[in-house]
PDB file of N, CA and C in Angstrom:
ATOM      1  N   UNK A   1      -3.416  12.119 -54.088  1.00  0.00           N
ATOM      2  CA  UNK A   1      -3.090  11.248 -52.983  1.00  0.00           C
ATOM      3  C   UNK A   1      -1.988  10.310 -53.397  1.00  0.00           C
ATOM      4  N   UNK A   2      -1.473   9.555 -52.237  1.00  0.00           N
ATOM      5  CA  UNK A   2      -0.494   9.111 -53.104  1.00  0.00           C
ATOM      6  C   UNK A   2      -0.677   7.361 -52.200  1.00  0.00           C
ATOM      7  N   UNK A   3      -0.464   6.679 -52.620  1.00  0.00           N
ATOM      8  CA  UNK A   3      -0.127   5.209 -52.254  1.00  0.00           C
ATOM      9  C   UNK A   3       0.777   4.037 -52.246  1.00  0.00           C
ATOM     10  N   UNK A   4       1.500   4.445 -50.902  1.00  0.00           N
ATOM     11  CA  UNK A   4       2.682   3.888 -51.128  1.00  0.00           C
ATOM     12  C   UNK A   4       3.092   2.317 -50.946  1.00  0.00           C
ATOM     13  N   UNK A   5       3.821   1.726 -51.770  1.00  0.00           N
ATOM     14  CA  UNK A   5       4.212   0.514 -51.756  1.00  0.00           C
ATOM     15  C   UNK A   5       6.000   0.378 -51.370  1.00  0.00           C
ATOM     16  N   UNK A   6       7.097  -0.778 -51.006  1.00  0.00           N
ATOM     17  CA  UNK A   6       7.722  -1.420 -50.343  1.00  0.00           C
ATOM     18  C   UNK A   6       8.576  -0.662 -51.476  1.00  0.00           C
ATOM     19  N   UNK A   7       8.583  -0.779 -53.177  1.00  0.00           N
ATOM     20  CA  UNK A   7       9.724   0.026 -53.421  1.00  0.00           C
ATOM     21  C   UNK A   7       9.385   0.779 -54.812  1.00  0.00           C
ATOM     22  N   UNK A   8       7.684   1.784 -54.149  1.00  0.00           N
ATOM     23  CA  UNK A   8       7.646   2.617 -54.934  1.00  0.00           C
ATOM     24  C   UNK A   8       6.187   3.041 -54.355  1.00  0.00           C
ATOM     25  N   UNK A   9       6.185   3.986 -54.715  1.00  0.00           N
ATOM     26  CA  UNK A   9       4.613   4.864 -54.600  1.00  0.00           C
ATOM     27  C   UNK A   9       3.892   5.202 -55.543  1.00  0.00           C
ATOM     28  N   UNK A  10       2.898   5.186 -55.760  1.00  0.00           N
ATOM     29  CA  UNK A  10       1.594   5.346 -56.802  1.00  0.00           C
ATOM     30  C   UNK A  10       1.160   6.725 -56.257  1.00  0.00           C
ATOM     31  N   UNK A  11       1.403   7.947 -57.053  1.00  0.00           N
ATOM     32  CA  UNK A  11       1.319   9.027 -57.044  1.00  0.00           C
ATOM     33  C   UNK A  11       0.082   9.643 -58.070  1.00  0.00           C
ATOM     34  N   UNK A  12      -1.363   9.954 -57.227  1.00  0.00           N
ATOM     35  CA  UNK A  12      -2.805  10.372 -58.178  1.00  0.00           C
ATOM     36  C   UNK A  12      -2.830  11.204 -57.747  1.00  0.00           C
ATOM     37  N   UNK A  13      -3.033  12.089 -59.291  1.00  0.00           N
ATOM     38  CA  UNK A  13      -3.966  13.373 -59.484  1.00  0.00           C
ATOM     39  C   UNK A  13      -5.454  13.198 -59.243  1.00  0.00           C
ATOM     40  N   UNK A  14      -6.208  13.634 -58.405  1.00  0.00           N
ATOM     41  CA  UNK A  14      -7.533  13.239 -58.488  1.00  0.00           C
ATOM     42  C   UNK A  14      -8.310  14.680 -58.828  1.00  0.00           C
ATOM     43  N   UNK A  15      -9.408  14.897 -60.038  1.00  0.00           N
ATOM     44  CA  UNK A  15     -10.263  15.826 -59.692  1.00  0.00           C
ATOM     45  C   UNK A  15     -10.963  16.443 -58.214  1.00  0.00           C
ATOM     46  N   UNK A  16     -11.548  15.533 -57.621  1.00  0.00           N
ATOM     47  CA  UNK A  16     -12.094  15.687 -56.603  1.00  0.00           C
ATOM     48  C   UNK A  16     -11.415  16.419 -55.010  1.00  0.00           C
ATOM     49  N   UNK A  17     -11.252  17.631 -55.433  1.00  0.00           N
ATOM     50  CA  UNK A  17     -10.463  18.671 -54.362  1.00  0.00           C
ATOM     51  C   UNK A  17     -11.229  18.357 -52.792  1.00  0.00           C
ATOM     52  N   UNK A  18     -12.592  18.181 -52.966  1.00  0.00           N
ATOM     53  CA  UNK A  18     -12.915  18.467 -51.604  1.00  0.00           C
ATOM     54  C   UNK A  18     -12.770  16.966 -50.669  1.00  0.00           C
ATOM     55  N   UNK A  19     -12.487  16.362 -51.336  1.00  0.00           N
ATOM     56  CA  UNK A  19     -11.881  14.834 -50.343  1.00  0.00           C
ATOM     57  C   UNK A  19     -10.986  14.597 -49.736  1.00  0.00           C
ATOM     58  N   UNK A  20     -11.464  14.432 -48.655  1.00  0.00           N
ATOM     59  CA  UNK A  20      -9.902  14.507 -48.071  1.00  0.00           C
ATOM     60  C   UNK A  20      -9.757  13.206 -46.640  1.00  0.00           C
ATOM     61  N   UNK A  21      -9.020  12.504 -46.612  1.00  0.00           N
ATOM     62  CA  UNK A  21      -8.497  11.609 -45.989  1.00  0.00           C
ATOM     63  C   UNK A  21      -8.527  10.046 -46.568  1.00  0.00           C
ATOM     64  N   UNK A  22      -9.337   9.105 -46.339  1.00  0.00           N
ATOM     65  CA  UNK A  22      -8.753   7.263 -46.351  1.00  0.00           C
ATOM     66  C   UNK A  22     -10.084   6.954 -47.627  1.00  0.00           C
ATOM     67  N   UNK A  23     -10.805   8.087 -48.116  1.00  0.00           N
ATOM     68  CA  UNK A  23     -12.083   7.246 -49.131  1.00  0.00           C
ATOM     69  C   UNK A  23     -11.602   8.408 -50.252  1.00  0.00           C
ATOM     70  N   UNK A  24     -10.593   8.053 -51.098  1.00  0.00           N
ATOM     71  CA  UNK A  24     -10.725   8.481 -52.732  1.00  0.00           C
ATOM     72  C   UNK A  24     -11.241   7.840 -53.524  1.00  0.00           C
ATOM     73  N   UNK A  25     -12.151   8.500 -54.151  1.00  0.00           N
ATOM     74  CA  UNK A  25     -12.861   8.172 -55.570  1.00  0.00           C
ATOM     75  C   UNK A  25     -11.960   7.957 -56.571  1.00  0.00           C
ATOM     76  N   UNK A  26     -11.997   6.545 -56.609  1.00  0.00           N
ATOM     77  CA  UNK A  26     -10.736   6.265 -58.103  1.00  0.00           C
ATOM     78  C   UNK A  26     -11.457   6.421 -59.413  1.00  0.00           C
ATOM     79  N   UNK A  27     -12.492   6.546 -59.188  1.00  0.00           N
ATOM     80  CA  UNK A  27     -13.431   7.244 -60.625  1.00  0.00           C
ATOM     81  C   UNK A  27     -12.909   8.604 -61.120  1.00  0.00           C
ATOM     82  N   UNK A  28     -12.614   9.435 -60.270  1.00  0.00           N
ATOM     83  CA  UNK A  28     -12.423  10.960 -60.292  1.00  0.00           C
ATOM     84  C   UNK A  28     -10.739  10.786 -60.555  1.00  0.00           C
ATOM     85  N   UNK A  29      -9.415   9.696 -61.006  1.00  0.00           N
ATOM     86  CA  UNK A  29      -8.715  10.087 -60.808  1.00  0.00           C
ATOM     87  C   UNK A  29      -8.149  10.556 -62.311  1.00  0.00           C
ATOM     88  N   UNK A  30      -7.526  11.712 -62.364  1.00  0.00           N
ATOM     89  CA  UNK A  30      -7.097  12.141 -63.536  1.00  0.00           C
ATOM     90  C   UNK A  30      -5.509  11.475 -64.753  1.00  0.00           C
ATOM     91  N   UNK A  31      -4.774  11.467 -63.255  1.00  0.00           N
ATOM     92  CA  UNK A  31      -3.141  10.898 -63.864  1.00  0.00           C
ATOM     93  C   UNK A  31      -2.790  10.060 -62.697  1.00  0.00           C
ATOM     94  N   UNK A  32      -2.084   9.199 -63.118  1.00  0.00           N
ATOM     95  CA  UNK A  32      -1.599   8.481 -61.772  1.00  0.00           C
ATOM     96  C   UNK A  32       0.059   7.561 -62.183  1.00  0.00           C
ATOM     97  N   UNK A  33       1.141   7.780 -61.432  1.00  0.00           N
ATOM     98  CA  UNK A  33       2.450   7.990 -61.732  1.00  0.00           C
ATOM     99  C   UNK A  33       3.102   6.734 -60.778  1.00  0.00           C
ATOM    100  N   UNK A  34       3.954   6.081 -61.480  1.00  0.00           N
ATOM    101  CA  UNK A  34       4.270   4.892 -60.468  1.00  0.00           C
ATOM    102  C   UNK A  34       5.583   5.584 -60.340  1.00  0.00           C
ATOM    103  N   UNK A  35       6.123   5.749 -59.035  1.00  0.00           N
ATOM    104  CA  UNK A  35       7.337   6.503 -58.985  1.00  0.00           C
ATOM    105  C   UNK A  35       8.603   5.576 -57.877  1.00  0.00           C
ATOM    106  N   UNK A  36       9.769   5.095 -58.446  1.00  0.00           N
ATOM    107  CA  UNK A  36      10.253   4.430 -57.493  1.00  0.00           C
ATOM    108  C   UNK A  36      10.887   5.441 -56.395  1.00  0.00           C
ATOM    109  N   UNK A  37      10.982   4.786 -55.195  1.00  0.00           N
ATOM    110  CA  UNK A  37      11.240   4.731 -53.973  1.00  0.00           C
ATOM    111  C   UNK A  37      12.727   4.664 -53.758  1.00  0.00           C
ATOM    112  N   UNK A  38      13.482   5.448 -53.326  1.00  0.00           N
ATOM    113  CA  UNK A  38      15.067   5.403 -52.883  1.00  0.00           C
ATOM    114  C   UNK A  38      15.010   5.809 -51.224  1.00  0.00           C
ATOM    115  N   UNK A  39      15.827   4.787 -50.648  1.00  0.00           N
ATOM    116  CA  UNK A  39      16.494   5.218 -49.172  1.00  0.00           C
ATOM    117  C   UNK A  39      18.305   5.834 -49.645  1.00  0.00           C
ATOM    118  N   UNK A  40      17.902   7.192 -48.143  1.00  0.00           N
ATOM    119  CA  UNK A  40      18.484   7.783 -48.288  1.00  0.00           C
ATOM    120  C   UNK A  40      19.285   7.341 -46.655  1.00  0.00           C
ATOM    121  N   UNK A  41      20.407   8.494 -47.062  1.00  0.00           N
ATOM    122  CA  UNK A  41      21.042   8.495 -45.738  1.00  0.00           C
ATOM    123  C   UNK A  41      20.066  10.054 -44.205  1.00  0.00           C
ATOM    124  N   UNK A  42      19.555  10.570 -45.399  1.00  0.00           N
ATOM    125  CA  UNK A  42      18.448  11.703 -44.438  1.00  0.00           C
ATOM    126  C   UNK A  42      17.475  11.189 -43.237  1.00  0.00           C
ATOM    127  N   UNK A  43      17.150  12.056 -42.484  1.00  0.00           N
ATOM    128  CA  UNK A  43      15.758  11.115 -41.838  1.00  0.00           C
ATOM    129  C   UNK A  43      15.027  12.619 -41.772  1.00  0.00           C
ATOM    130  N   UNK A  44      13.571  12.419 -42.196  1.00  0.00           N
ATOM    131  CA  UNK A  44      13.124  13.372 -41.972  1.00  0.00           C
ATOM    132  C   UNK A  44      11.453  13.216 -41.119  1.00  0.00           C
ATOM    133  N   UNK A  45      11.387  13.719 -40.192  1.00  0.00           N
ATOM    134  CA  UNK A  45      10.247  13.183 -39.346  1.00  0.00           C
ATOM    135  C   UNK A  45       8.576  14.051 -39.888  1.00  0.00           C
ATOM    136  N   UNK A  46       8.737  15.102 -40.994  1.00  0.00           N
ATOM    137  CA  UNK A  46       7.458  15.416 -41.214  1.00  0.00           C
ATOM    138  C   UNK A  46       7.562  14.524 -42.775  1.00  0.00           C
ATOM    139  N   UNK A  47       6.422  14.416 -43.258  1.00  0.00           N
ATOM    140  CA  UNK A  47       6.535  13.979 -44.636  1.00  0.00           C
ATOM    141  C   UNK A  47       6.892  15.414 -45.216  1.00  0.00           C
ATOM    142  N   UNK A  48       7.649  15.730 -46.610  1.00  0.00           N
ATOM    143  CA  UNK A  48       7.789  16.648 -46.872  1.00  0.00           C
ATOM    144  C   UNK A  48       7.510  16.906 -48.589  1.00  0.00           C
ATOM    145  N   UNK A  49       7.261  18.160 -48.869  1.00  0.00           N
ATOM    146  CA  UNK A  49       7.272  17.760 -50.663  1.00  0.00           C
ATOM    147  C   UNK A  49       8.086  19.345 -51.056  1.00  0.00           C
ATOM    148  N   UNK A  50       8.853  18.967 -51.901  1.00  0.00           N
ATOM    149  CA  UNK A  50       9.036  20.205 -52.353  1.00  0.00           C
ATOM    150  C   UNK A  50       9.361  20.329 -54.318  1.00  0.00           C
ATOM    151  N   UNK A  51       9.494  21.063 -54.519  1.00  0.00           N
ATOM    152  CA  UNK A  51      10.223  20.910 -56.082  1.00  0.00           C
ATOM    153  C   UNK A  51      11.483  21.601 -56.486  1.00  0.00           C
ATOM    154  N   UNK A  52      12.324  20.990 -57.028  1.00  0.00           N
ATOM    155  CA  UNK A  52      13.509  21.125 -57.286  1.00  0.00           C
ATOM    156  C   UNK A  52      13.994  21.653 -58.521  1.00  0.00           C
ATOM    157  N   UNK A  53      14.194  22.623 -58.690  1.00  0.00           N
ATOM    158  CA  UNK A  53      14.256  23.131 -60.541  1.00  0.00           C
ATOM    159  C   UNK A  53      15.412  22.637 -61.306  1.00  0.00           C
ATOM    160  N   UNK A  54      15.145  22.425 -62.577  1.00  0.00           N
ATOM    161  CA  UNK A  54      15.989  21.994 -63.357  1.00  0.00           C
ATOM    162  C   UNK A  54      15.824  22.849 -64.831  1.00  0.00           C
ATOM    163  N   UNK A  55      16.554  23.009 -65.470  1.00  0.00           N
ATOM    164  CA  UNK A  55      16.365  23.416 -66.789  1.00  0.00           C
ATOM    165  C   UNK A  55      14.970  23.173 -67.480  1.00  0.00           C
ATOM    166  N   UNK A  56      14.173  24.089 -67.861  1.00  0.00           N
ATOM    167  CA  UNK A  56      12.823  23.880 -68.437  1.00  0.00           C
ATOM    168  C   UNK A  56      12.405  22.402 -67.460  1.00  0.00           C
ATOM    169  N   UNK A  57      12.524  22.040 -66.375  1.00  0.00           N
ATOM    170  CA  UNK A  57      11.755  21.080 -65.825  1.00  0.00           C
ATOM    171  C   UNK A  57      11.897  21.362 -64.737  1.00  0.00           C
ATOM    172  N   UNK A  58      11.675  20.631 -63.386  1.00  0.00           N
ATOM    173  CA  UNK A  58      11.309  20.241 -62.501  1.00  0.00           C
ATOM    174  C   UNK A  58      10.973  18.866 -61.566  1.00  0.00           C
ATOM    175  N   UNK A  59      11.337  18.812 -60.971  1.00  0.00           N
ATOM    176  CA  UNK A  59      11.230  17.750 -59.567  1.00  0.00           C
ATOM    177  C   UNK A  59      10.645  17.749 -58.639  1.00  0.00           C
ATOM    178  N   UNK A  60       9.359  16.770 -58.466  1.00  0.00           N
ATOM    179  CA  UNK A  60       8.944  17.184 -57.558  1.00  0.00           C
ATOM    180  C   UNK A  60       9.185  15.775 -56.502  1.00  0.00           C
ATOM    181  N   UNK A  61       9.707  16.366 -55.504  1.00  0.00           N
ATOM    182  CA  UNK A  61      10.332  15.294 -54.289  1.00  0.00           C
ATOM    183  C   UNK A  61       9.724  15.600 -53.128  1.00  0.00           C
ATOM    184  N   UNK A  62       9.247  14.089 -52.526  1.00  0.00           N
ATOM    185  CA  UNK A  62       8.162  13.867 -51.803  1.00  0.00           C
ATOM    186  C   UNK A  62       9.114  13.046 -51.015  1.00  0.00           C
ATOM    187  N   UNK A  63       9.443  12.893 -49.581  1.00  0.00           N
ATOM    188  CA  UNK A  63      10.405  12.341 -48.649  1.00  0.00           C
ATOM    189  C   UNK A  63      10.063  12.280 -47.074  1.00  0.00           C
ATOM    190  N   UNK A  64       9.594  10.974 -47.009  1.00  0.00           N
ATOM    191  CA  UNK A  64       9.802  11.100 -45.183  1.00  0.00           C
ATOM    192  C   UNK A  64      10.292   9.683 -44.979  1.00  0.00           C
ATOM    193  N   UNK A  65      10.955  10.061 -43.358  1.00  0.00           N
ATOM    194  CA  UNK A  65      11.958   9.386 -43.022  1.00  0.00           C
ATOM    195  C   UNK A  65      12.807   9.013 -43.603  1.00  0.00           C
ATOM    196  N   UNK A  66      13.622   7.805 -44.152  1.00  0.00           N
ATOM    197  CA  UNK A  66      14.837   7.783 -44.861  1.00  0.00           C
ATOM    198  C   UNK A  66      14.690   7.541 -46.172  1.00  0.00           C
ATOM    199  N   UNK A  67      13.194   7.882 -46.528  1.00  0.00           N
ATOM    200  CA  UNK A  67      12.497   7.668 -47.877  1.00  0.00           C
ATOM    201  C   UNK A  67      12.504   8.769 -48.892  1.00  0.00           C
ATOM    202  N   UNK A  68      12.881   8.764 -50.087  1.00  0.00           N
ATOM    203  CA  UNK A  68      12.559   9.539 -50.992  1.00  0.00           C
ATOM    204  C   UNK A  68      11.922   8.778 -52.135  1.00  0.00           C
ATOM    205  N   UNK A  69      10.722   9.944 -52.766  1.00  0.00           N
ATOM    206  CA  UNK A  69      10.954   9.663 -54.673  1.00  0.00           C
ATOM    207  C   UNK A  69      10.575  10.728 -55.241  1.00  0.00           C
ATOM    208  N   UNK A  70      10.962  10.886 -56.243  1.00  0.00           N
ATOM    209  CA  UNK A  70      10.825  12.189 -57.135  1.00  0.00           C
ATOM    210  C   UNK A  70       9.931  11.925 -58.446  1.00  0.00           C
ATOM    211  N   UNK A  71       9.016  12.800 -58.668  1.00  0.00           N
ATOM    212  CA  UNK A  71       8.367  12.961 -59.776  1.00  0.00           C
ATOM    213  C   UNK A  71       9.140  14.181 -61.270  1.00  0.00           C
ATOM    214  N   UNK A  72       9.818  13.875 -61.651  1.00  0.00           N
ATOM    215  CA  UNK A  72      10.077  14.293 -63.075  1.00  0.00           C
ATOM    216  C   UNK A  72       9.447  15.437 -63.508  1.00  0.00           C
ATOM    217  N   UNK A  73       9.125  16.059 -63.869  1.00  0.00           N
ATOM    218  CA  UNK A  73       8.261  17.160 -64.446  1.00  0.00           C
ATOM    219  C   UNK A  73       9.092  18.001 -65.639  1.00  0.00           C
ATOM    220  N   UNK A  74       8.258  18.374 -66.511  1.00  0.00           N
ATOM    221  CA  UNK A  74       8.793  18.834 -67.934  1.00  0.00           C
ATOM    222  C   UNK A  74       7.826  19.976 -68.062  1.00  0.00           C
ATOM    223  N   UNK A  75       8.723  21.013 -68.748  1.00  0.00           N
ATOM    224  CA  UNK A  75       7.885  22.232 -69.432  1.00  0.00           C
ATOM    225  C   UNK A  75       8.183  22.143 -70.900  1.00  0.00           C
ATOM    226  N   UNK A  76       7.180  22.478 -71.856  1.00  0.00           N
ATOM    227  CA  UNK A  76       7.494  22.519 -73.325  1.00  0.00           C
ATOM    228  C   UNK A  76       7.807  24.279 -73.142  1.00  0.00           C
ATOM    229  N   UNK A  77       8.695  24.325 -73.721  1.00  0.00           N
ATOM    230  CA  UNK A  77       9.201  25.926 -74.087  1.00  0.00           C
ATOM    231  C   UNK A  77       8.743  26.548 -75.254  1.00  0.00           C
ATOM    232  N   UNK A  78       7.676  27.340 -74.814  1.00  0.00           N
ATOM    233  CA  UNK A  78       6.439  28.484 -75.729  1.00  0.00           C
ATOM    234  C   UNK A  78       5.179  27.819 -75.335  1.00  0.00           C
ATOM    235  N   UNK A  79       4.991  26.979 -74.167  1.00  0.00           N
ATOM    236  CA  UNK A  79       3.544  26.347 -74.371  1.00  0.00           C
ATOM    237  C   UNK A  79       2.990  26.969 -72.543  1.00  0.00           C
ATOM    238  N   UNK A  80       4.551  28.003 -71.910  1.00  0.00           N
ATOM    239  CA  UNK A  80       3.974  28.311 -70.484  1.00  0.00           C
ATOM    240  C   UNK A  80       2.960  28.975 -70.530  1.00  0.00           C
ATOM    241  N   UNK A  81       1.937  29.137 -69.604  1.00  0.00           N
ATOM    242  CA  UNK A  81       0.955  30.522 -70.022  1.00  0.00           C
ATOM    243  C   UNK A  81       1.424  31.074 -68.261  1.00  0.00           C
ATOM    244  N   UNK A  82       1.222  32.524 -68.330  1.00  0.00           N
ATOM    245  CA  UNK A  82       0.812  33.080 -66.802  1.00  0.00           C
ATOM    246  C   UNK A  82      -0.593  33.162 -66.571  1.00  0.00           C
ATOM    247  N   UNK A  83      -0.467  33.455 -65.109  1.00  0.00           N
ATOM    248  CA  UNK A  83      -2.265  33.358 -64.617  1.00  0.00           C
ATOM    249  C   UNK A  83      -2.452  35.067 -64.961  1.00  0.00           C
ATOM    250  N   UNK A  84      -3.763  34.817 -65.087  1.00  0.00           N
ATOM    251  CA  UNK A  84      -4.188  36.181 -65.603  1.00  0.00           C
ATOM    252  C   UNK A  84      -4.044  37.328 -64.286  1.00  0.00           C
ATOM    253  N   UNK A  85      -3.787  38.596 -64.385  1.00  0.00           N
ATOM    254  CA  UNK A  85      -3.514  39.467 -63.899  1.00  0.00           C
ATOM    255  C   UNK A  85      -1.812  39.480 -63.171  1.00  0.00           C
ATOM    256  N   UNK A  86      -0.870  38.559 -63.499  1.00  0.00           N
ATOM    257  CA  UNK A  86       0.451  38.168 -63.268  1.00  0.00           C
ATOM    258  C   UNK A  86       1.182  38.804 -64.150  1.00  0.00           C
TER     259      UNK A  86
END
């Protein structure tokens, strides 16, 4: 889930898959990422998330309305595994 503030969002991993809407268990949360907040010149009317590749990493960008922020993401190179039967 994520919780956004004026010029940044608090971005949690939570164990707890089957919860879903305004009551997260902050007991259950695993990682939690303070990520700043940029206005853009975009407007986008659904919230959107996508990830953006980069060399052994990744971006993951989360954006609605003239709002963006991006989460960083890193791969160690020899530590990928595939899912089994892939």
């Amino acid at each position: 889930y994520c919780i956004p503030q004026e010029t940044s969002w608090t971005l949690v991993f939570n164990s707890n898959i089957d919860s879903w809407g305004l009551k997260p268990d902050p007991k259950r949360d695993l990682y939690r990422f303070d990520i700043p907040v940029t206005q853009t010149n975009n407007q986008l009317e659904y919230f959107t998330m996508v990830f953006e590749n980069r060399d052994a990493a990744a971006d993951l960008l989360m954006a609605w309305g003239n709002l963006e922020a991006r989460l960083p993401l890193s791969f160690p190179l020899g530590r990928v595994h595939s899912l089994p039967g892939r």
